[in-house]
Protein backbone atom coordinates (compact mmCIF):
# COMPACT_ATOMS: atom_id res chain seq x y z
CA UNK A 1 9.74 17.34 -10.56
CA UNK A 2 8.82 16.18 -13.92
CA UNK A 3 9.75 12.56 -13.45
CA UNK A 4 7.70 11.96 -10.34
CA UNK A 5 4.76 11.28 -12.35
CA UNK A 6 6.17 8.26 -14.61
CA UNK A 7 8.31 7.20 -12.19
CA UNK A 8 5.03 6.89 -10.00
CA UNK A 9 3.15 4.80 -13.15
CA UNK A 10 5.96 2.20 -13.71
CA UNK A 11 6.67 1.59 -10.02
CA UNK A 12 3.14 1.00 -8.99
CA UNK A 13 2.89 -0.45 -12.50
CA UNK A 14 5.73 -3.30 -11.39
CA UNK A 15 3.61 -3.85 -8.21
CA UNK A 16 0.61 -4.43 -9.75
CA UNK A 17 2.30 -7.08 -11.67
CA UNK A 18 3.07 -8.53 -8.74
CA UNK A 19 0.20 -8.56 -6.47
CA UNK A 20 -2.36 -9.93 -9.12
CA UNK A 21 -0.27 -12.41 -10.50
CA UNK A 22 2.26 -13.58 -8.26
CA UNK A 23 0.08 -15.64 -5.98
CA UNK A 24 -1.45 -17.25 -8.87
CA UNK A 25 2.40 -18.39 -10.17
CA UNK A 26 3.20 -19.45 -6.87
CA UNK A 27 0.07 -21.85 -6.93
CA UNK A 28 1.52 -22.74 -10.24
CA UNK A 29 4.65 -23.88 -9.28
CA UNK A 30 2.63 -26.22 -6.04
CA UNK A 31 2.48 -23.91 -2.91
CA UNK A 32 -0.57 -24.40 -1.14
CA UNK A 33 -2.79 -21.72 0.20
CA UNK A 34 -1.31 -21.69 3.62
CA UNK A 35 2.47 -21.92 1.71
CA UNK A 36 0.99 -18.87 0.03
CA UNK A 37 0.09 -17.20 2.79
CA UNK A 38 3.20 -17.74 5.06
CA UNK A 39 5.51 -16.65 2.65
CA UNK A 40 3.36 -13.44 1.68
CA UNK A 41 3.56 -13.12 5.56
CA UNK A 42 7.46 -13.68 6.35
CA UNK A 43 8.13 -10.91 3.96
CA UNK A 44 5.84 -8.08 5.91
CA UNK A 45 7.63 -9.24 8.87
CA UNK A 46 10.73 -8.29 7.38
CA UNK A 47 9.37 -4.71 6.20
CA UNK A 48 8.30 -4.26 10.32
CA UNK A 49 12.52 -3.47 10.54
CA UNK A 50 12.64 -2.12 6.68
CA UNK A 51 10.16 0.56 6.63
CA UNK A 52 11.78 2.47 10.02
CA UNK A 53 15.47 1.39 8.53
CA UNK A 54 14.46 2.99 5.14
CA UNK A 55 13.22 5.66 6.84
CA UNK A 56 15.84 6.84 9.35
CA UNK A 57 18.45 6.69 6.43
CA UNK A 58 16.07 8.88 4.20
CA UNK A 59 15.83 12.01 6.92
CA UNK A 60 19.40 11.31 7.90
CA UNK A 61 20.63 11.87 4.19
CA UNK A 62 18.07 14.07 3.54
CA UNK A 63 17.74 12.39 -0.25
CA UNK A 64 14.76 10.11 -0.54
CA UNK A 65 15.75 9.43 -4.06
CA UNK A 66 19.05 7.99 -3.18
CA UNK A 67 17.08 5.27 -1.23
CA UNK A 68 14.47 4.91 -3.79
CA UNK A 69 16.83 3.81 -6.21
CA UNK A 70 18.82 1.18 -4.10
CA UNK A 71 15.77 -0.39 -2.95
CA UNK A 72 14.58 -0.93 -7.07
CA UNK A 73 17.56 -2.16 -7.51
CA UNK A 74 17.81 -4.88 -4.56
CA UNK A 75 14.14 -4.83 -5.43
CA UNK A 76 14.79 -6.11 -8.84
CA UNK A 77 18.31 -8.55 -8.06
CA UNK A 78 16.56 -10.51 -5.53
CA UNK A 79 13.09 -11.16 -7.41
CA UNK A 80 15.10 -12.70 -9.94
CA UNK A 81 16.54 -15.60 -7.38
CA UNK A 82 12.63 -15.83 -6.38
CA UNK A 83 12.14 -16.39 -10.40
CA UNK A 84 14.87 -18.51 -10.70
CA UNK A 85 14.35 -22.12 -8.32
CA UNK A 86 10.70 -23.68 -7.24
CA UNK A 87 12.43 -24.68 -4.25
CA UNK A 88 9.95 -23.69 -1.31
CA UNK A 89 13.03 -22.87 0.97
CA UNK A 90 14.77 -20.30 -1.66
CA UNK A 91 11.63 -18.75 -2.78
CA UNK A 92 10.72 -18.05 0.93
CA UNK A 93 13.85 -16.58 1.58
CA UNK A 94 14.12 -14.71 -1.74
CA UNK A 95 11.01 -12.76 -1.19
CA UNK A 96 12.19 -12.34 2.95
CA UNK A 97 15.03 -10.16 1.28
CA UNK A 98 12.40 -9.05 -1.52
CA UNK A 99 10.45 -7.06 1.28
CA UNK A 100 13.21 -5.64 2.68
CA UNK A 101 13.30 -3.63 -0.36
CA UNK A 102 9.98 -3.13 -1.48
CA UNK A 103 7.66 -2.89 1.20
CA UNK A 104 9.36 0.63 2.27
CA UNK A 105 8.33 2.11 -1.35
CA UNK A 106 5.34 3.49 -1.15
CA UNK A 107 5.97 5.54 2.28
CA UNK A 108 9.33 6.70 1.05
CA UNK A 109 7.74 8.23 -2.59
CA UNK A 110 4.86 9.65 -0.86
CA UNK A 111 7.98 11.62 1.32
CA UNK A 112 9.28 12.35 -1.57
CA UNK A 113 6.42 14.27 -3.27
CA UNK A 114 5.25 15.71 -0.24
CA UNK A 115 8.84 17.50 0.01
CA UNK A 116 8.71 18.48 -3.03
CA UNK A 117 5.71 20.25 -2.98
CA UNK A 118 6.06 21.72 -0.05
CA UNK A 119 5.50 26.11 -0.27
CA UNK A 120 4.07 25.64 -3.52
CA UNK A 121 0.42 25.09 -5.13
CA UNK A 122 0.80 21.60 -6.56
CA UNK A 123 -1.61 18.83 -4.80
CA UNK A 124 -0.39 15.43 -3.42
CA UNK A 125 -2.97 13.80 -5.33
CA UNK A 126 -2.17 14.88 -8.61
CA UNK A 127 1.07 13.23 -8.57
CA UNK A 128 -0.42 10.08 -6.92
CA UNK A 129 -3.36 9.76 -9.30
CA UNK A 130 -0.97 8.68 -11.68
CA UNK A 131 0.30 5.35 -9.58
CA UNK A 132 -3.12 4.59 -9.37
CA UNK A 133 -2.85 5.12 -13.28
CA UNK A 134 -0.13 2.55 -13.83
CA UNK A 135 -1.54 -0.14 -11.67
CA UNK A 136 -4.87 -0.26 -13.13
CA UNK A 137 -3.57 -0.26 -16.58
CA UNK A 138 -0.77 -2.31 -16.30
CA UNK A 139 -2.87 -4.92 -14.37
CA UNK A 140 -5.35 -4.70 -17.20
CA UNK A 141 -3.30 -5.13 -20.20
CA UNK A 142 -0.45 -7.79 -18.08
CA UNK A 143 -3.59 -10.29 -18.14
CA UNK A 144 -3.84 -11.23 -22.18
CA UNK A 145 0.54 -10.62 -22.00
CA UNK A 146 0.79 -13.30 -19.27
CA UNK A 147 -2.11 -15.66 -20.71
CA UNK A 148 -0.19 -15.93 -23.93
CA UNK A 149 3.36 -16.15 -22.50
CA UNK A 150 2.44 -18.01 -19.64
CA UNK A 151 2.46 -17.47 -16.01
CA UNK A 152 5.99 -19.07 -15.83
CA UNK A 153 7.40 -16.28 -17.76
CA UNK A 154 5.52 -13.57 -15.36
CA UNK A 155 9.46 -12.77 -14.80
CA UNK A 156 9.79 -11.05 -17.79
CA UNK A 157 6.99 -8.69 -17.74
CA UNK A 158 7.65 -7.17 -13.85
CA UNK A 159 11.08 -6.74 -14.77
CA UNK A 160 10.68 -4.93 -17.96
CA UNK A 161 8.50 -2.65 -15.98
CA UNK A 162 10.52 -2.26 -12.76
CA UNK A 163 13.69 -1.53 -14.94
CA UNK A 164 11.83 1.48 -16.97
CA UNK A 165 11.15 2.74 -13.03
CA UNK A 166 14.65 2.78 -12.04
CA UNK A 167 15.64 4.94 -15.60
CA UNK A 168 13.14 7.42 -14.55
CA UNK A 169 14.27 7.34 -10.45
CA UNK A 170 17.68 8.49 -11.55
CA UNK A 171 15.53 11.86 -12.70
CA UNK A 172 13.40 12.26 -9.71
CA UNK A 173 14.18 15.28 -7.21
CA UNK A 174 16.11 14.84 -3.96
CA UNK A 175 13.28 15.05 -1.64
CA UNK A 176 14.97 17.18 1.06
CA UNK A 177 12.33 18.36 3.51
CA UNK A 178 12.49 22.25 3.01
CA UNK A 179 11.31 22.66 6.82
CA UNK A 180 13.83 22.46 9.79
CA UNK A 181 17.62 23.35 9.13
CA UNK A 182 20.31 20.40 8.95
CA UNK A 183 21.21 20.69 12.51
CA UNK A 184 17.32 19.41 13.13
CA UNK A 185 17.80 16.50 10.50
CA UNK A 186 18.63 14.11 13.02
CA UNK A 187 15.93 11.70 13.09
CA UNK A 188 14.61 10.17 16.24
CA UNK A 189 11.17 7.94 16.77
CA UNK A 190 11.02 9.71 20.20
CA UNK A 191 9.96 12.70 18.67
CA UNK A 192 8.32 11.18 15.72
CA UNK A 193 5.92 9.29 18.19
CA UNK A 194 5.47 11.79 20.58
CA UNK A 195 1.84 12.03 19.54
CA UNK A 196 -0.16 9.84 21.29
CA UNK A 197 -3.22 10.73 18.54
CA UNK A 198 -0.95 9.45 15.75
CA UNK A 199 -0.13 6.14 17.76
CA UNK A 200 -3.92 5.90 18.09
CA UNK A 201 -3.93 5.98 14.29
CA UNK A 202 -1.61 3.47 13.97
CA UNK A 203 -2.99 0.95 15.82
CA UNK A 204 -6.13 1.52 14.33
CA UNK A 205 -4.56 1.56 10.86
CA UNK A 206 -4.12 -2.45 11.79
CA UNK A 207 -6.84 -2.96 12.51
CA UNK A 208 -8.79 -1.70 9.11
CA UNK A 209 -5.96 -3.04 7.06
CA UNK A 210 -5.82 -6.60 7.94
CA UNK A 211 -8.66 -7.41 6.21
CA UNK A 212 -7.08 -5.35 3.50
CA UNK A 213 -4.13 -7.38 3.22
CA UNK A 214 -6.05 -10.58 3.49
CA UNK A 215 -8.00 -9.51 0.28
CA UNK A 216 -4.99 -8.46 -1.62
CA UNK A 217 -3.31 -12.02 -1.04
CA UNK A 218 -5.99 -13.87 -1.82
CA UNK A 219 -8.58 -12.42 -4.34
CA UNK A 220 -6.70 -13.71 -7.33
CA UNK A 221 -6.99 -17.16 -6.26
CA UNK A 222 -10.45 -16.26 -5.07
CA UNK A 223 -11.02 -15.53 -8.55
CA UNK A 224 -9.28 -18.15 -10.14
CA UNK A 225 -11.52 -20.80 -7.96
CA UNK A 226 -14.60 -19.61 -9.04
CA UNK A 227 -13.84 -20.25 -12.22
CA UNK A 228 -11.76 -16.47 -13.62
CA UNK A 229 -8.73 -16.44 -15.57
CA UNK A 230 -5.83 -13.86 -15.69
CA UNK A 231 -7.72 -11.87 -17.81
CA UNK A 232 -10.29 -11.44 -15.10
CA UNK A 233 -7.62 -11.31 -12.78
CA UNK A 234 -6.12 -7.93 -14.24
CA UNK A 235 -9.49 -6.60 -15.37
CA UNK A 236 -9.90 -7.25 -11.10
CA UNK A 237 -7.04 -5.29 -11.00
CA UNK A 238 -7.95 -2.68 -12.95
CA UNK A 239 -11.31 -1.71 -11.50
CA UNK A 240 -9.97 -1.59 -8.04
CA UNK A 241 -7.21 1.49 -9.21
CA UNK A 242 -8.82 3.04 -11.96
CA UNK A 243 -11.48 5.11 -9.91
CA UNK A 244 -8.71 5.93 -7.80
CA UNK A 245 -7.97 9.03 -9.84
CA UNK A 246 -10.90 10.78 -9.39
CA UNK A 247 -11.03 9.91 -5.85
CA UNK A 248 -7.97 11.46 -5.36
CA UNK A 249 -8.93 14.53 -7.30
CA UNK A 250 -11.84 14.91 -5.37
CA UNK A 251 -9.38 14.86 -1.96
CA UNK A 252 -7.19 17.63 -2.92
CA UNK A 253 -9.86 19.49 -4.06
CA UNK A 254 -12.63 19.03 -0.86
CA UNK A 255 -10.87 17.17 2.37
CA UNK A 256 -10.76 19.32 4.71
CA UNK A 257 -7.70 20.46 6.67
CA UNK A 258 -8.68 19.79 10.02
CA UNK A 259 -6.97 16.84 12.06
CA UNK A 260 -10.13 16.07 13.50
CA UNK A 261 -12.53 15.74 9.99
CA UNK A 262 -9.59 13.75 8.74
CA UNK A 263 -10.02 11.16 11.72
CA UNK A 264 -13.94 11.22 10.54
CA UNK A 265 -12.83 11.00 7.31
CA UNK A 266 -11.17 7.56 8.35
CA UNK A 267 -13.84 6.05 10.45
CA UNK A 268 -16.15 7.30 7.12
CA UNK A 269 -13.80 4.70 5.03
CA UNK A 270 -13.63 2.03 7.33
CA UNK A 271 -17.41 1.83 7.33
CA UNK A 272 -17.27 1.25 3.86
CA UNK A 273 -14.59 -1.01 3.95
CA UNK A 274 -16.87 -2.92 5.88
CA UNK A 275 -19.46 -3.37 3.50
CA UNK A 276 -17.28 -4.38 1.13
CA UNK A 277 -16.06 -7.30 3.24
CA UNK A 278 -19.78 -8.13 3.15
CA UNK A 279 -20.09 -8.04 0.07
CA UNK A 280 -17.58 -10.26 -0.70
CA UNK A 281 -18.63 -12.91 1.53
CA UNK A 282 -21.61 -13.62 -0.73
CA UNK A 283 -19.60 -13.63 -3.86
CA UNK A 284 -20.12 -16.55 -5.79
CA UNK A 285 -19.19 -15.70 -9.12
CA UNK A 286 -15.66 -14.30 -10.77
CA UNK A 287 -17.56 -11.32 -12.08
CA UNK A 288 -19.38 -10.25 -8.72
CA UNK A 289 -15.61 -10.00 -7.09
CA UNK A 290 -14.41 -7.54 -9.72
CA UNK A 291 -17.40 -5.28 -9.46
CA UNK A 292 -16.65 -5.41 -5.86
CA UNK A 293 -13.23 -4.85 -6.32
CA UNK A 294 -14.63 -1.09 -7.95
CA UNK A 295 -15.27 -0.43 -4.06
CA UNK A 296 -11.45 -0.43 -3.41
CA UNK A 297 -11.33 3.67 -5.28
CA UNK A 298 -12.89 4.64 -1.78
CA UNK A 299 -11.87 2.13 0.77
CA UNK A 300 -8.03 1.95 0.54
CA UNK A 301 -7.85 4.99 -1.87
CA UNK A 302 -9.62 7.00 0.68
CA UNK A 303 -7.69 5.36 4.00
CA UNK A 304 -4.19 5.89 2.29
CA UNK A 305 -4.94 9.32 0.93
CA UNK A 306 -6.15 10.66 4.05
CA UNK A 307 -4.08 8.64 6.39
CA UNK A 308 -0.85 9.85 4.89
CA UNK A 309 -2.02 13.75 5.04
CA UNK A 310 -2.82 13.23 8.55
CA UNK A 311 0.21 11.65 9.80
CA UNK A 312 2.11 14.79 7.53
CA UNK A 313 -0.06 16.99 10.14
CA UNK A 314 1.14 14.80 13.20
CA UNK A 315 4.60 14.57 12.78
CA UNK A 316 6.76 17.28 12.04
CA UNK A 317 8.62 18.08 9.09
CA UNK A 318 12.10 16.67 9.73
CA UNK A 319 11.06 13.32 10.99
CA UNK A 320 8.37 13.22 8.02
CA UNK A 321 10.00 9.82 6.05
CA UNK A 322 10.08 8.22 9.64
CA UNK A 323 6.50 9.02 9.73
CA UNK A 324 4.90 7.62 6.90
CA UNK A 325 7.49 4.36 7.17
CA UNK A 326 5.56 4.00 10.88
CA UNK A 327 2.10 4.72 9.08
CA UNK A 328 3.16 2.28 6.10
CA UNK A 329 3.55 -0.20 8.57
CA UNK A 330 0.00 -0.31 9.11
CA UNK A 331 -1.25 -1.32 5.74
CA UNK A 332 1.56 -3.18 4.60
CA UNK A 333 4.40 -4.85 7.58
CA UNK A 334 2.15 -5.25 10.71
CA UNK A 335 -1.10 -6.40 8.83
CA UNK A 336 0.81 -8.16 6.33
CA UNK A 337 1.86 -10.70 8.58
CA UNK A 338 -1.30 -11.09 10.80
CA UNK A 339 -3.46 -11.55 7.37
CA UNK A 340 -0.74 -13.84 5.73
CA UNK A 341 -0.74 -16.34 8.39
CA UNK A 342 -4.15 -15.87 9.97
CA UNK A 343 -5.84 -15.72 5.92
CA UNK A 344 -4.05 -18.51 4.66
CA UNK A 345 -5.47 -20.70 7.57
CA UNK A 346 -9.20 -19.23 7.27
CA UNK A 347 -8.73 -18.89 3.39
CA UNK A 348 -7.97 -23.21 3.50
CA UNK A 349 -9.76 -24.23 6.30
CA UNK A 350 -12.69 -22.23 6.69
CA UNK A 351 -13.22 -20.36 3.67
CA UNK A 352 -13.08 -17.00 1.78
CA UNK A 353 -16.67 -16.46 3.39
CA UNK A 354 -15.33 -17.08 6.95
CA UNK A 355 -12.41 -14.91 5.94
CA UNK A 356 -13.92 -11.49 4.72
CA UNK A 357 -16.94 -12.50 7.23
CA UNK A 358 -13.93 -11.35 10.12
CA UNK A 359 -12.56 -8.60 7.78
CA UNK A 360 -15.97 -6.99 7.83
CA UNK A 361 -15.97 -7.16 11.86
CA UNK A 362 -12.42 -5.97 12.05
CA UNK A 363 -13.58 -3.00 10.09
CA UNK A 364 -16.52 -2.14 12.08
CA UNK A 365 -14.47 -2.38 15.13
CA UNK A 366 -11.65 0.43 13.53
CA UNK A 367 -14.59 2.69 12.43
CA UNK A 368 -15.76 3.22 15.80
CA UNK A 369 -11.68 3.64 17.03
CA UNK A 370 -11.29 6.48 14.42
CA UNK A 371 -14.89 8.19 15.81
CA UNK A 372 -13.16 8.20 19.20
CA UNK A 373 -9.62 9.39 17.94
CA UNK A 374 -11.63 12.46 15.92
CA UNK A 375 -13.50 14.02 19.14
CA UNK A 376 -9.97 13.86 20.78
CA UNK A 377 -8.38 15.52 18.04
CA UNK A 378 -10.75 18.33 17.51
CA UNK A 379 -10.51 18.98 21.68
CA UNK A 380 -7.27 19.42 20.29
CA UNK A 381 -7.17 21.49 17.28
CA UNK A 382 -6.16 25.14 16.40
CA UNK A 383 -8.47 27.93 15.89
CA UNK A 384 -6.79 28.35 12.39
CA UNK A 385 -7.30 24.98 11.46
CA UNK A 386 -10.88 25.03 12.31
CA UNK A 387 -10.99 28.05 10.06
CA UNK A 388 -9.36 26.22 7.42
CA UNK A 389 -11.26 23.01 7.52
């Protein structure tokens, strides 16, 4: 278990290189925002078939790491081809086959350290904290590397970091759910969606994270047009992961266990997600987007940590990698498309104000959906999980 947590800082580490400055080397090389925002689209679309794909194969084998370490690797074969042309046509289908592999990455780690520490006293967030770790500091200190190599050689810094996550995969434990005996480990959606509460949450987890998406496509060249470099793009970066770990920290320690106050928790987050849409509608300088960018600790950090222990508590053990693939899909396949091609549009033609202006509306809208979904879960709950919580 000793590998999870670097494995967990280089991987998110690799990803951070990629979301801050990947957009900005695709505007380099002459896509337009709407270019941008298709092809950050087409590849969600793909992870709506990888995540459940990844998934089934991970409770069928019953060894998440197996399937962590093929999807690095295609992860890191096919980025390459993306690295290697300027073509529109190869790029876009480069990063079609990129998604395939990494989109399903986060869900299938957080299965993995949630099996791991199953029956024992270590907390999912202490093993988390440290992704959070590796994408604020890589971000950070990737800006001045990138600046003075240039963006066109952004190549060589992701893949120096996603090759240092593969060494340490090959260390990581097999994930094998310890509840339900093999004859059970036949996965089936069926069952995994026979809860019509955590359907609820997946709709509604569209609905927050579209505006989610929409940000994390566009705020570095948000950034860059009011006048920030890629310094301020990692620094961007940085603040919106760093505060992560003590947000995190605080979750093991005081969310409570109850299904219901976890639904409350959510409509707590979206609410806040809100305001932060808000806010960033009257940015108008690079520096007032990275403060705002702080807010992301609670918003996402709050909405991923809590969504994922919830959907753990709605879907049962065996089926728990299909799980959190479906509840991925919320914040990275289904949104991902609607915010690549609906942002790009608004980002071009109407704005980033007319853009985050509808992010803060969609967020309003899931905060009330999670209010509803916690009264019907607490009609719903155990005696011994109202003790608990």
């Amino acid at each position: 278990m000793g590998t999870i947590k670097p494995f967990n800082f280089f991987v998110y580490g690799a990803l951070a290189v990629f979301s801050a400055y990947f957009p900005i080397y695709l505007q380099s090389v002459g896509l337009s925002a709407i270019e941008i925002g298709a092809l950050l689209a087409g590849g969600p679309f793909i992870s709506i078939v990888a995540n459940p794909l990844w998934g089934y194969w991970s409770d069928r084998t019953r060894n998440v790491r197996r399937m962590l370490i093929w999807m690095l690797i295609g992860n890191l074969l096919v980025m390459q081809l993306a690295f290697a042309t300027r073509d529109y046509a190869w790029i876009y289908g480069s990063m079609l086959a990129f998604f395939f592999f990494q989109m399903p990455l986060f869900s299938q780690v957080n299965s993995l350290i949630l099996n791991a520490i199953e029956g024992t006293d270590r907390k999912f967030g202490s093993f988390r904290l440290w992704g959070s770790l590796g994408w604020a500091l890589v971000a950070v200190g990737a800006g001045p590397v990138v600046g003075a190599i240039g963006i066109g050689n952004l190549r060589i810094v992701y893949s120096v970091m996603l090759a240092v996550a593969i060494a340490f995969a090959f260390g990581l434990p097999a994930g094998e759910p310890k509840e339900g005996g093999r004859e059970s480990a036949r996965p089936s959606y069926r069952k995994a969606f026979a809860s019509r509460p955590f359907l609820l949450l997946i709709v509604l987890g569209v609905l927050v994270s579209v505006p989610n998406s929409m940000n994390n496509t566009f705020v570095p060249i948000f950034i860059s047009d009011l006048g920030g470099g890629t310094s301020l793009i990692g620094l961007s970066a940085f603040l919106s992961s760093i505060f992560e770990i003590p947000a995190f920290l605080l979750l093991d320690k005081y969310l409570p266990r109850g299904k219901g106050k976890m639904a409350l928790g959510l409509a707590a987050v979206s609410l806040l997600f809100a305001l932060r849409w808000l806010l960033m509608a009257f940015a108008s300088a690079p520096y007032h987007v990275i403060l705002i960018q702080a807010l992301h600790c609670v918003t996402f950090g709050g909405y991923y940590y809590i969504g994922t222990q919830l959907t753990s508590r709605l879907v049962p053990a065996e089926y728990r990698a299909s799980g959190q693939a479906a509840y991925a899909l919320t914040w990275g396949g289904l949104s991902g498309v609607i915010a690549g091609a609906a942002g790009g549009w608004l980002f071009q033609q109407a704005g980033p104000r007319a853009m985050y202006g509808l992010g803060a509306a969609l967020a309003l809208a899931g905060c009330a959906g999670f209010v509803a979904l916690s009264a019907r879960l607490r009609g719903t709950s155990s005696p011994s999980e109202d003790r608990l919580s």
